[in-house]
Protein backbone atom coordinates (compact mmCIF):
# COMPACT_ATOMS: atom_id res chain seq x y z
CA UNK A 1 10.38 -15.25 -6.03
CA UNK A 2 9.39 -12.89 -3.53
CA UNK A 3 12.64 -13.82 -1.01
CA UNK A 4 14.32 -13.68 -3.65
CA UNK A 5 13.51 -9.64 -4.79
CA UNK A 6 13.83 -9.22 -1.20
CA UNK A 7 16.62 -10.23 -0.03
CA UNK A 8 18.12 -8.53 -3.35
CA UNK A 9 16.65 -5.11 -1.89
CA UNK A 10 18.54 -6.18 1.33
CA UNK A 11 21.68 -6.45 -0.21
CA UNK A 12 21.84 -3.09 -2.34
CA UNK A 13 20.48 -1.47 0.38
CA UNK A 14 22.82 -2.79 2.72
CA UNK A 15 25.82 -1.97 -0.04
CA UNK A 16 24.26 1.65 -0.04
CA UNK A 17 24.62 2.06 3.78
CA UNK A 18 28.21 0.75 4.18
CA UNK A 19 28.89 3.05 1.52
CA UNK A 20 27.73 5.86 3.05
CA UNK A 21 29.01 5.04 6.33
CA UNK A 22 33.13 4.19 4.76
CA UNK A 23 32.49 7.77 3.17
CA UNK A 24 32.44 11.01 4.27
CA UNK A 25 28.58 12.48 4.26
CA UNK A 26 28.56 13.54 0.45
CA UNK A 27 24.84 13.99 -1.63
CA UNK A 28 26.65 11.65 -4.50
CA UNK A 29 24.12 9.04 -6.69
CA UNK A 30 21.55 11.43 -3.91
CA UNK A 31 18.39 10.65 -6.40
CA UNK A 32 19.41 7.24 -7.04
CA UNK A 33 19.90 6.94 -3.23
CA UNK A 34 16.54 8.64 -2.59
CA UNK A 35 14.61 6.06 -5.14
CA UNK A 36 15.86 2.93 -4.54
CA UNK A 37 15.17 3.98 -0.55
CA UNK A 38 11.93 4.44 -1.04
CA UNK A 39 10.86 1.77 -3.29
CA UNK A 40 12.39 -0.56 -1.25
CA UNK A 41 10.27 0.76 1.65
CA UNK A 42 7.10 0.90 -0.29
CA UNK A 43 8.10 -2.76 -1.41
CA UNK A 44 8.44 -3.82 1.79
CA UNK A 45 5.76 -2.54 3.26
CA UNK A 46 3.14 -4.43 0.65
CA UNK A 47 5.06 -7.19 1.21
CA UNK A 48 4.54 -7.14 4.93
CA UNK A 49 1.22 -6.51 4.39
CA UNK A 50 1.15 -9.90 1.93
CA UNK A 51 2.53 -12.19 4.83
CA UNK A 52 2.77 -15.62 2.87
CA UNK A 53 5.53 -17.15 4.72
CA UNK A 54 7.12 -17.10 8.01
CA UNK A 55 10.90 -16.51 6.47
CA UNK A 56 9.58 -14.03 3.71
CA UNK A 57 7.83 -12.00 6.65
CA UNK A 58 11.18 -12.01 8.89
CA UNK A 59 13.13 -11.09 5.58
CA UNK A 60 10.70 -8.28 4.96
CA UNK A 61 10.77 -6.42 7.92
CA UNK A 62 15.33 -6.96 8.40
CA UNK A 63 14.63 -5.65 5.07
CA UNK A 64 12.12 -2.81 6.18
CA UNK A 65 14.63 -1.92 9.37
CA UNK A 66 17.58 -1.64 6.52
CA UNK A 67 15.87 0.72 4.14
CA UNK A 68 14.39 3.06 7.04
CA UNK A 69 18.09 3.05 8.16
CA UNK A 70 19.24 3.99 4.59
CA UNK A 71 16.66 6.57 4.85
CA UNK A 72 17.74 7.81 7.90
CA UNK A 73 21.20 8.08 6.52
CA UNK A 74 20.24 10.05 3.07
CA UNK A 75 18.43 12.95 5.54
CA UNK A 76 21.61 13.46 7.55
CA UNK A 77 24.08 13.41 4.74
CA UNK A 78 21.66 15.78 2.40
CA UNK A 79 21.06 17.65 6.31
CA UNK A 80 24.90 18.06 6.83
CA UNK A 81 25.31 18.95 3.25
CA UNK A 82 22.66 21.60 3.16
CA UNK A 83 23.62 23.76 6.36
């Protein structure tokens, strides 16, 4: 269950990046954008934390590496947008 939820984070957070990145920098869906970031994170992070098995652990932190790079990607769109 827990690949599972993760690798389903993985994917909307990787559809959320390519998005942005096909895009121009726009704030659209920005809170939906900002939530789903950081509950992934947060997510990921207790799952790290959890360690159960040595594919959920790798999974977690490609995961982890995806949503700090979503992250990084709301800040410079909302950044861009702002000034």
């Amino acid at each position: 269950m827990r690949i599972f939820i993760i690798g389903l984070l993985m994917l909307v957070n990787l559809f959320f990046v390519v998005q942005a990145l096909v895009e121009p920098l726009t704030i659209s869906f920005l809170s939906l954008r900002i939530i789903l970031a950081a509950l992934s994170f947060v997510i990921c992070v207790y799952l790290l934390l959890l360690r159960t098995h040595k594919l959920s652990t790798y999974l977690t932190i490609l995961t982890l590496i995806i949503s700090l790079i979503h992250i990084f990607i709301i800040w410079k769109s909302a950044y861009a947008y702002i000034f």
